[in-house]
N, C-alpha and C. Protein backbone atom coordinates (compact mmCIF):
# COMPACT_ATOMS: atom_id res chain seq x y z
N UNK A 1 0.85 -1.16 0.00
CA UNK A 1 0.00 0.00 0.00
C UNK A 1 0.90 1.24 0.00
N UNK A 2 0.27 2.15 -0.64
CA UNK A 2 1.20 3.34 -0.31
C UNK A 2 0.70 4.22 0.33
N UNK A 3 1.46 5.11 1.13
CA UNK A 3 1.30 6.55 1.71
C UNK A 3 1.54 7.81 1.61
N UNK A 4 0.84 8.77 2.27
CA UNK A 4 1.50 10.00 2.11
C UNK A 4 1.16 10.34 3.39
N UNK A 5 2.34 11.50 4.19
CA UNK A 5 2.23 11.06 5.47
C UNK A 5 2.36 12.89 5.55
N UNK A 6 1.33 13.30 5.82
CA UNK A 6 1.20 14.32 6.71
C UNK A 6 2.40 15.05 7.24
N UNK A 7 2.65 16.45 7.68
CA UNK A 7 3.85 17.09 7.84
C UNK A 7 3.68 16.45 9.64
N UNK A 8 2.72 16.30 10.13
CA UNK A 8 2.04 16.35 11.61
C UNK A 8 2.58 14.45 12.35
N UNK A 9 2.66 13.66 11.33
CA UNK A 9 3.05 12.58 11.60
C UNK A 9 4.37 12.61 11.99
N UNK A 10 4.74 11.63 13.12
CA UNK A 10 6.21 11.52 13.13
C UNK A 10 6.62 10.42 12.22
N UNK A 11 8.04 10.42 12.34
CA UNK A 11 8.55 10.11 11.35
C UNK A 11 8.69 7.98 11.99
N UNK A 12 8.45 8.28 12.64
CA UNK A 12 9.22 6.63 13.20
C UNK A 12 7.59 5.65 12.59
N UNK A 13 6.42 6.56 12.29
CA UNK A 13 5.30 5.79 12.10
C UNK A 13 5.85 5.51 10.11
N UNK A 14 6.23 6.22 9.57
CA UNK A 14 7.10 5.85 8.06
C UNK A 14 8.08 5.15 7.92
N UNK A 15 8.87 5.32 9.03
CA UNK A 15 9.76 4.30 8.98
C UNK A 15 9.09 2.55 9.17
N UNK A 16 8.18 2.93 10.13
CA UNK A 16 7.56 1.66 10.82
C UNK A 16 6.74 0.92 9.49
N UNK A 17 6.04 1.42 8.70
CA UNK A 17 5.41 0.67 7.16
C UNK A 17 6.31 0.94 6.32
N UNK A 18 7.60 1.62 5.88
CA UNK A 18 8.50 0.96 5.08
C UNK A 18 9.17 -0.01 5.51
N UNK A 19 9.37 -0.14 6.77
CA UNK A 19 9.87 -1.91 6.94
C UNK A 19 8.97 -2.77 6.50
N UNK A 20 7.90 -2.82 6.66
CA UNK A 20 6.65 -3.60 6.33
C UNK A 20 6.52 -3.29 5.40
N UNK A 21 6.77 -2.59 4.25
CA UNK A 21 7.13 -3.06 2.96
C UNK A 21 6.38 -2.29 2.27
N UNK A 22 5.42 -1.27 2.65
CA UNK A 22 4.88 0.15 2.26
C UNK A 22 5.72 1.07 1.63
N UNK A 23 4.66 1.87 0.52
CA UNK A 23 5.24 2.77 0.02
C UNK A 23 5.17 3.99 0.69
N UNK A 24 6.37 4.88 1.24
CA UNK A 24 6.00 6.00 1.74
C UNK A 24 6.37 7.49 1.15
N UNK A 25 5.71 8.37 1.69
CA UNK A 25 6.31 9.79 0.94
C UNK A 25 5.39 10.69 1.72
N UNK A 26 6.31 11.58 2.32
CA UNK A 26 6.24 12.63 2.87
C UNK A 26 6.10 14.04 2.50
N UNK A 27 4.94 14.62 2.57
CA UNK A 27 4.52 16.01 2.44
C UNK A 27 5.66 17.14 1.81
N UNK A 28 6.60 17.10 3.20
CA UNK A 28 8.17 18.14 2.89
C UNK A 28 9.15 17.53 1.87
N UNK A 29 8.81 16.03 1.12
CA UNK A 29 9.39 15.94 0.08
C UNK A 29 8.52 16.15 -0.88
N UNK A 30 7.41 16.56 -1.24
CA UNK A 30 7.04 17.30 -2.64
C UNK A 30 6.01 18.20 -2.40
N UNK A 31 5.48 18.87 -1.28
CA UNK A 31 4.65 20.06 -1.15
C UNK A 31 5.72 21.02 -0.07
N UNK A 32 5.24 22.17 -0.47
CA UNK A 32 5.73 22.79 0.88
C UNK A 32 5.16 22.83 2.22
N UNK A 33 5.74 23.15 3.21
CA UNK A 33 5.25 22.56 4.45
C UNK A 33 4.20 23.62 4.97
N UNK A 34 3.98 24.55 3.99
CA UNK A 34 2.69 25.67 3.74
C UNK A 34 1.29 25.29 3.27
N UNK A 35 1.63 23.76 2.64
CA UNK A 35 1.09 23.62 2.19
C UNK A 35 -0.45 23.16 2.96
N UNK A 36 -1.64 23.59 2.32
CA UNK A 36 -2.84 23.78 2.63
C UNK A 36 -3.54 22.19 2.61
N UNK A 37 -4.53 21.62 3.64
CA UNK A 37 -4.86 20.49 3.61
C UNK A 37 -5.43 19.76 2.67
N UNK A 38 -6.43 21.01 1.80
CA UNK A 38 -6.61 20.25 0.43
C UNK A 38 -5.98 19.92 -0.28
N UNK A 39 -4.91 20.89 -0.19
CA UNK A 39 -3.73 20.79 -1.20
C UNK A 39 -3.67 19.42 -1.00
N UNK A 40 -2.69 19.13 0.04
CA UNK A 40 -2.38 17.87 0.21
C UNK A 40 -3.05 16.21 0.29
N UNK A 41 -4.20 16.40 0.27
CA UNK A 41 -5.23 15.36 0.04
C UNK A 41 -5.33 15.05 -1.52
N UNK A 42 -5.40 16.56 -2.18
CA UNK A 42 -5.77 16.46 -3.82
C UNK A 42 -4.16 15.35 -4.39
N UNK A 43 -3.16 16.20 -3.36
CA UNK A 43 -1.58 15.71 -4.31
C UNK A 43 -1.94 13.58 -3.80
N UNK A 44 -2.68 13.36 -3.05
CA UNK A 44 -2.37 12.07 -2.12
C UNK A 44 -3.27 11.43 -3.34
N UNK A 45 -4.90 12.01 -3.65
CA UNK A 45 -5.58 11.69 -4.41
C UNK A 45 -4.89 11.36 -5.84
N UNK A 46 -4.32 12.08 -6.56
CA UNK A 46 -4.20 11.82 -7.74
C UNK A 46 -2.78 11.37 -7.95
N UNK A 47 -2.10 10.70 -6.75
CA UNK A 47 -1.21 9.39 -7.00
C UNK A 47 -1.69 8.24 -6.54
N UNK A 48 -2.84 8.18 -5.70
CA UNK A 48 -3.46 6.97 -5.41
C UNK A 48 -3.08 6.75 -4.27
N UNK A 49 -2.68 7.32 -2.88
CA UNK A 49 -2.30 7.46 -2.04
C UNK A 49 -2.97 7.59 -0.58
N UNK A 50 -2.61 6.27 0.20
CA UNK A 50 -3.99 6.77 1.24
C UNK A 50 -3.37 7.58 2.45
N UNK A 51 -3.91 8.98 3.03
CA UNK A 51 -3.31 9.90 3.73
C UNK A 51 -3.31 9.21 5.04
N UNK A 52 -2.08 10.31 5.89
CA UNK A 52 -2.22 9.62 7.09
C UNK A 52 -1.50 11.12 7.82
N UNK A 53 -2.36 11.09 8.73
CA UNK A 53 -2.27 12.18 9.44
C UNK A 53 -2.89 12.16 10.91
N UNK A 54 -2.56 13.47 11.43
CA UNK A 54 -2.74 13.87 13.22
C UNK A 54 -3.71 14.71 12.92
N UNK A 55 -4.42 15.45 12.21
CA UNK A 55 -5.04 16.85 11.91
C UNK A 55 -6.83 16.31 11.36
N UNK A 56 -7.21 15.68 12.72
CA UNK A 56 -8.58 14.87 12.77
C UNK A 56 -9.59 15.71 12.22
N UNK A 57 -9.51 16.67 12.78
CA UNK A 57 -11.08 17.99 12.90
C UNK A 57 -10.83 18.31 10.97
N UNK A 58 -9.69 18.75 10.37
CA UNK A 58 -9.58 19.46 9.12
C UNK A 58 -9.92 18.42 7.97
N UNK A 59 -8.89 16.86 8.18
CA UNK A 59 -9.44 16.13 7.22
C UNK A 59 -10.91 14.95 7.22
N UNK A 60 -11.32 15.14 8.39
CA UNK A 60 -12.47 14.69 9.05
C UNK A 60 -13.90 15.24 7.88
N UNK A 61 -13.54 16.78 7.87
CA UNK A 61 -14.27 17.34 6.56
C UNK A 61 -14.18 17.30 5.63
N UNK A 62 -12.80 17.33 5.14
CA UNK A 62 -12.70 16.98 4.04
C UNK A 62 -12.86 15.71 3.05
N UNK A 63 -12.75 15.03 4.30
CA UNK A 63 -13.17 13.38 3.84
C UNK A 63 -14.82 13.37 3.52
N UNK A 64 -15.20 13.98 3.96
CA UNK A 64 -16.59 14.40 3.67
C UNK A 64 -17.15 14.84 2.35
N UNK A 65 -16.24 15.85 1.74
CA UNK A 65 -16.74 16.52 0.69
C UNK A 65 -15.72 16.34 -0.96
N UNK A 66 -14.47 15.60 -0.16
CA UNK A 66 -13.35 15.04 -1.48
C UNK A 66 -13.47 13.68 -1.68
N UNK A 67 -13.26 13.41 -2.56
CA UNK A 67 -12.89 11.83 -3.00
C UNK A 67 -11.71 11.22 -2.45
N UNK A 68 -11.45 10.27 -1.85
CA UNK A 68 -10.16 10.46 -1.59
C UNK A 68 -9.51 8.46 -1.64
N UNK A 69 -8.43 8.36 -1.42
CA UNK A 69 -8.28 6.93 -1.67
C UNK A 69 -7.91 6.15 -0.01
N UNK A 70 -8.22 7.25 0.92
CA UNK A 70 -8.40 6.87 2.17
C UNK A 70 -7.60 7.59 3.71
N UNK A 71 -8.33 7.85 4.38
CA UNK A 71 -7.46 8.96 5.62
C UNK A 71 -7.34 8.38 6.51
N UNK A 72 -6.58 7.57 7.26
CA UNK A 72 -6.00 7.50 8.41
C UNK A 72 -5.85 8.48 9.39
N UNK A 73 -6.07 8.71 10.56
CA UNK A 73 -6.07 9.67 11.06
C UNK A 73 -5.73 9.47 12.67
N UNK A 74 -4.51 9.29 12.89
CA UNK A 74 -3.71 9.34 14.19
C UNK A 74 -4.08 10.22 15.22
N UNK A 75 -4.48 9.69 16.48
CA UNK A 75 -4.15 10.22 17.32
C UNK A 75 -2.65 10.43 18.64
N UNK A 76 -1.73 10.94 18.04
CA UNK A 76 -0.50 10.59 19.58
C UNK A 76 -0.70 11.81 20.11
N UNK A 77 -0.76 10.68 21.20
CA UNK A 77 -0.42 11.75 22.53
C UNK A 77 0.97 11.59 23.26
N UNK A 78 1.28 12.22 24.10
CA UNK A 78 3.32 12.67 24.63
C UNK A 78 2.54 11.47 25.99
């Protein structure tokens, strides 16, 4: 499966499904880290990419009103 992993994700959860043999790719390697949540859903959408993120309340809606190929949506807490 592949991913696209949110600027909000840590990094040890990408490392953790490329061992497991996932495709991963990270936000700050091809959007800027400005980049706006649709933005980044549309870029996840039209590589076929299912999102994965900390930012519940923003893509919670958007999952609502975009097409999307699937949102994961982390909660960590410290």
């Amino acid at each position: 499966m592949n991913f696209f992993l949110d600027h909000d994700v840590p990094v040890d959860v990408g490392r953790m499904l490329r061992l497991k043999g996932h495709g991963i790719q990270y936000l700050h390697e091809v959007l800027p880290k400005t980049a706006d949540d649709l933005s980044s859903l549309r870029y996840a959408v039209s590589r076929g990419k299912v999102v994965i993120t900390c930012n519940r309340g923003d893509f919670l809606q958007l999952a609502a009103s975009e097409p999307h190929a699937g949102i994961d949506l982390k909660c960590i807490r410290n």
